[in-house]
N, C-alpha and C. Protein backbone atom coordinates (compact mmCIF):
# COMPACT_ATOMS: atom_id res chain seq x y z
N UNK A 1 52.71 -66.06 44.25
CA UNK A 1 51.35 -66.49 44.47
C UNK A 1 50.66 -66.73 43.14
N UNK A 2 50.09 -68.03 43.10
CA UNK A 2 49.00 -68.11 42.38
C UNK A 2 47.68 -67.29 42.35
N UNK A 3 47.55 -66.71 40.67
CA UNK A 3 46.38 -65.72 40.48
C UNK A 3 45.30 -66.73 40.20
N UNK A 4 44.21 -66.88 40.52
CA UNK A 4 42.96 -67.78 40.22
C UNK A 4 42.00 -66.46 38.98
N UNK A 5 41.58 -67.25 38.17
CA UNK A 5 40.95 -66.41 37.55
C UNK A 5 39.68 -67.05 37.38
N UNK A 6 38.82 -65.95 38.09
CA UNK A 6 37.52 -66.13 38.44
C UNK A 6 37.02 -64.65 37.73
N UNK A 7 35.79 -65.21 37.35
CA UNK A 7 34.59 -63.76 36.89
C UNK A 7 34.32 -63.22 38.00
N UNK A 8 34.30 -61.80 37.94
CA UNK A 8 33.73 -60.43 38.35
C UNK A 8 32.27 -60.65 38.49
N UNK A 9 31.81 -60.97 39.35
CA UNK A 9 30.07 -61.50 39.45
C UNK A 9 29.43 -59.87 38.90
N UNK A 10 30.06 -58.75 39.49
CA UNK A 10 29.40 -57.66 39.95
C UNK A 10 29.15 -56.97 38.38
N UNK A 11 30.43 -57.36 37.76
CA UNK A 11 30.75 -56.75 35.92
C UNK A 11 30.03 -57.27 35.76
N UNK A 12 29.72 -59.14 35.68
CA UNK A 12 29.09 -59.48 34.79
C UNK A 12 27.36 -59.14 35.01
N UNK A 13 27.07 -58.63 36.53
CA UNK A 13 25.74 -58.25 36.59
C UNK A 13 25.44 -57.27 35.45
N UNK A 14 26.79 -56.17 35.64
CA UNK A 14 26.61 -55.26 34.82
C UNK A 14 26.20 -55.36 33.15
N UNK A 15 26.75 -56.24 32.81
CA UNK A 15 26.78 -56.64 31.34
C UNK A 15 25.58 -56.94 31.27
N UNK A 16 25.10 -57.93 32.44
CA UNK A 16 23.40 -58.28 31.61
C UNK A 16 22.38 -57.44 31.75
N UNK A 17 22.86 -56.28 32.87
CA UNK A 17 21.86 -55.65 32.55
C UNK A 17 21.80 -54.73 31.50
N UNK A 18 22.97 -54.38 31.00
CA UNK A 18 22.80 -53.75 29.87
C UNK A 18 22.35 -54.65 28.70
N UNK A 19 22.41 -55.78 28.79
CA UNK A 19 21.87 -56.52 27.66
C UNK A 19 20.18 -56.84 27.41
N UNK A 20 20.29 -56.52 28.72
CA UNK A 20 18.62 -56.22 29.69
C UNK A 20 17.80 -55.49 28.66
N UNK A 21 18.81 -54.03 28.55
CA UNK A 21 18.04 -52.95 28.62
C UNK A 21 18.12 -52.74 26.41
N UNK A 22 19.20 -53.66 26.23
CA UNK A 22 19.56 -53.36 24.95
C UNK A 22 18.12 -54.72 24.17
N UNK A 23 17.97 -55.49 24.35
CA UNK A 23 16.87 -56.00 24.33
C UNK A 23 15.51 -55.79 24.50
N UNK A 24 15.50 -54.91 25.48
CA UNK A 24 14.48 -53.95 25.46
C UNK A 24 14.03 -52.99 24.60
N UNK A 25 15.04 -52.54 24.22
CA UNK A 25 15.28 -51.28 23.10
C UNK A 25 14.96 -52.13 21.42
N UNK A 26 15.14 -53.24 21.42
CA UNK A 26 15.12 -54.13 20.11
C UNK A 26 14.33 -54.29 19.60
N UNK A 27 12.98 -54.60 21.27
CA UNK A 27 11.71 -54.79 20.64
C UNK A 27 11.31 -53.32 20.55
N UNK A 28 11.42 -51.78 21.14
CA UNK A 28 10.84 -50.58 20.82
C UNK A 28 10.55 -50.21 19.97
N UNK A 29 12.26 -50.04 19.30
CA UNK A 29 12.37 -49.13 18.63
C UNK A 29 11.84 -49.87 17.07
N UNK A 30 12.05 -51.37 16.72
CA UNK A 30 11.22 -51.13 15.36
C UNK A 30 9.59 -51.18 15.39
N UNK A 31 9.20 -51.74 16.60
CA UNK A 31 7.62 -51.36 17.26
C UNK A 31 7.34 -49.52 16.63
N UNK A 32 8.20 -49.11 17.15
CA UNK A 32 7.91 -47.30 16.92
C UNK A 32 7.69 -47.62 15.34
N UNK A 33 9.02 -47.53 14.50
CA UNK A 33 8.93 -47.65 13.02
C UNK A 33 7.81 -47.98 12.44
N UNK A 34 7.98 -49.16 13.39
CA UNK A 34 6.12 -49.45 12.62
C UNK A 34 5.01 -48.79 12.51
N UNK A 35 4.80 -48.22 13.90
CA UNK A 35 4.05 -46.94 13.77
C UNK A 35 3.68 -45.82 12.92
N UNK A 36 5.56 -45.32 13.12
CA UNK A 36 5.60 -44.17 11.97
C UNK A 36 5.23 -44.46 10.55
N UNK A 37 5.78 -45.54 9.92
CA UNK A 37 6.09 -45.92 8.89
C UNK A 37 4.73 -46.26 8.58
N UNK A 38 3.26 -47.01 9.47
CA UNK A 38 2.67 -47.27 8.77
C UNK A 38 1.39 -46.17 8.76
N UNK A 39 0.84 -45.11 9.23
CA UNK A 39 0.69 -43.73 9.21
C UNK A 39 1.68 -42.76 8.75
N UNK A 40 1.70 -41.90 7.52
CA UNK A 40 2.65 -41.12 6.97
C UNK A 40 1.82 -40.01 6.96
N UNK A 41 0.69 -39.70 6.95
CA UNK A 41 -0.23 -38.65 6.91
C UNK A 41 -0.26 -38.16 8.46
N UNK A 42 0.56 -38.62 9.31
CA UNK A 42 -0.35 -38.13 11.21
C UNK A 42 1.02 -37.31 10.66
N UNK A 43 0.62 -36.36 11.52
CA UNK A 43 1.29 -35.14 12.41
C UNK A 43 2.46 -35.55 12.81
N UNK A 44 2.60 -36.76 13.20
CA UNK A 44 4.07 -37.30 14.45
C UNK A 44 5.12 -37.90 13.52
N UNK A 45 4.76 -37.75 12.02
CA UNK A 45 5.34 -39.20 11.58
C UNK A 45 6.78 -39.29 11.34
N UNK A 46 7.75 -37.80 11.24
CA UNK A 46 9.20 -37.36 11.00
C UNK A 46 9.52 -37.69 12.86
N UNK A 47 9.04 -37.35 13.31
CA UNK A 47 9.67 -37.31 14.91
C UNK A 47 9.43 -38.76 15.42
N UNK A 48 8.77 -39.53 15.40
CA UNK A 48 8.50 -40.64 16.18
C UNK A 48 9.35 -41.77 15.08
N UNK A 49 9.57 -41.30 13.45
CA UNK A 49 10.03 -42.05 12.39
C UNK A 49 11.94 -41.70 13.22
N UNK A 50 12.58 -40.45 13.54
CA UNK A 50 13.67 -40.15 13.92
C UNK A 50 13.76 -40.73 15.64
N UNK A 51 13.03 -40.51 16.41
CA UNK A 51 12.68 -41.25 17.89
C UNK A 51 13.43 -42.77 17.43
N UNK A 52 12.45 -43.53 16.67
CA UNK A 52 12.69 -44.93 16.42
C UNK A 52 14.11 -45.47 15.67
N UNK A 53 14.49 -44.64 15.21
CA UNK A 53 15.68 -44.71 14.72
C UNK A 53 16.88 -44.96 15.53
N UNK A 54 16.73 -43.72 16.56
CA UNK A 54 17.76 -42.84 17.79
C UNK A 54 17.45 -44.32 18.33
N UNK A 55 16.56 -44.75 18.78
CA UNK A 55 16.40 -45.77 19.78
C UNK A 55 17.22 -47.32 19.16
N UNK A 56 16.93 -47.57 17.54
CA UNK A 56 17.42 -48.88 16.97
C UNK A 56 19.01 -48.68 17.31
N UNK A 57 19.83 -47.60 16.72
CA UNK A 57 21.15 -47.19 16.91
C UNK A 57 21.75 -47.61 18.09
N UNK A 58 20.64 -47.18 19.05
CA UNK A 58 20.81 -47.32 20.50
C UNK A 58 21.01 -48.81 21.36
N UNK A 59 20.15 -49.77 20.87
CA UNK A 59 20.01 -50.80 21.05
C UNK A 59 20.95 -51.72 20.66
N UNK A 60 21.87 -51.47 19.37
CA UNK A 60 23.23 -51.85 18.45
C UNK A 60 24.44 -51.65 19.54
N UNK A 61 24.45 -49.98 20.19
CA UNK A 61 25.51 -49.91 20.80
C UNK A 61 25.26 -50.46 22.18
N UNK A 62 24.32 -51.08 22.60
CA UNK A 62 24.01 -51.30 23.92
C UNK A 62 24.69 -52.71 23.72
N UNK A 63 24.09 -53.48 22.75
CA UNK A 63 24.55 -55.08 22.81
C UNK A 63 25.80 -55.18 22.91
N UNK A 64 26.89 -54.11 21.77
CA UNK A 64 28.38 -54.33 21.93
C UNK A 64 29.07 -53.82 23.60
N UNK A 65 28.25 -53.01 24.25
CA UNK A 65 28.44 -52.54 25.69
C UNK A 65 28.72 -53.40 26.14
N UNK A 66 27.60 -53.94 26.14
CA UNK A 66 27.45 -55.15 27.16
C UNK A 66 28.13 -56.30 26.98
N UNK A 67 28.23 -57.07 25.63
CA UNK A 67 29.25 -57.99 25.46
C UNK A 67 30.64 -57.30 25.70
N UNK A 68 31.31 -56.67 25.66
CA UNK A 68 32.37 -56.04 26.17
C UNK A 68 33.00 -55.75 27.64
N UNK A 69 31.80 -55.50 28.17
CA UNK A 69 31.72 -55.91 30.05
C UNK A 69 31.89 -57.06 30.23
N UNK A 70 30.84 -57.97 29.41
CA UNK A 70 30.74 -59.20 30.06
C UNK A 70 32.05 -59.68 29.93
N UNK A 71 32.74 -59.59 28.91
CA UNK A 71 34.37 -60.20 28.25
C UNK A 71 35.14 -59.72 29.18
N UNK A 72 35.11 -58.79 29.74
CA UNK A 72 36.24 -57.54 30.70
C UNK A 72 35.79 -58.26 32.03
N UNK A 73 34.57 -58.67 32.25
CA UNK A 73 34.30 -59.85 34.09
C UNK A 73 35.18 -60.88 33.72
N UNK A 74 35.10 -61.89 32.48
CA UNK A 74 35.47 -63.08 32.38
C UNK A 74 37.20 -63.25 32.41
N UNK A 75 37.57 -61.96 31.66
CA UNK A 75 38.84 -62.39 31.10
C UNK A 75 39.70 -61.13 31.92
N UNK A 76 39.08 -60.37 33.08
CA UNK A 76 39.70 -59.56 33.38
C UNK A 76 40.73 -58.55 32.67
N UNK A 77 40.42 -57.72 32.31
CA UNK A 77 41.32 -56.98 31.20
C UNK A 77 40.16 -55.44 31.74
């Protein structure tokens, strides 16, 4: 039998939504930085300066997530 190779609709939902959410995170987390970074005298400015960080990191590994799903719907692997 012939294998047809068709995308995984359901993976590739998956992928965008993580690309969803990693895009989301893109605009946050240097939004936060900005914050911290441009108040150094408030009270918050080590925790919301480390918050924004945790979140940029976050947003890096989200994009490779997700392109990696999306590749694993297309090319089945």
């Amino acid at each position: 039998m012939e294998e047809t190779n068709r995308t995984d609709k359901q993976l590739l939902f998956k992928g965008i939504k993580t690309l969803v959410f990693a895009l989301l995170s893109l605009f946050m987390g240097p939004i936060l930085m900005h914050l911290a970074l441009s108040d150094k005298e408030n009270s918050l400015y080590l925790p919301l300066l480390i918050v924004a960080s945790l979140i940029c990191a976050f947003a890096v590994f989200l994009i490779f997530k997700g392109i990696k799903i999306i590749m694993a719907s297309m090319f089945k692997k």
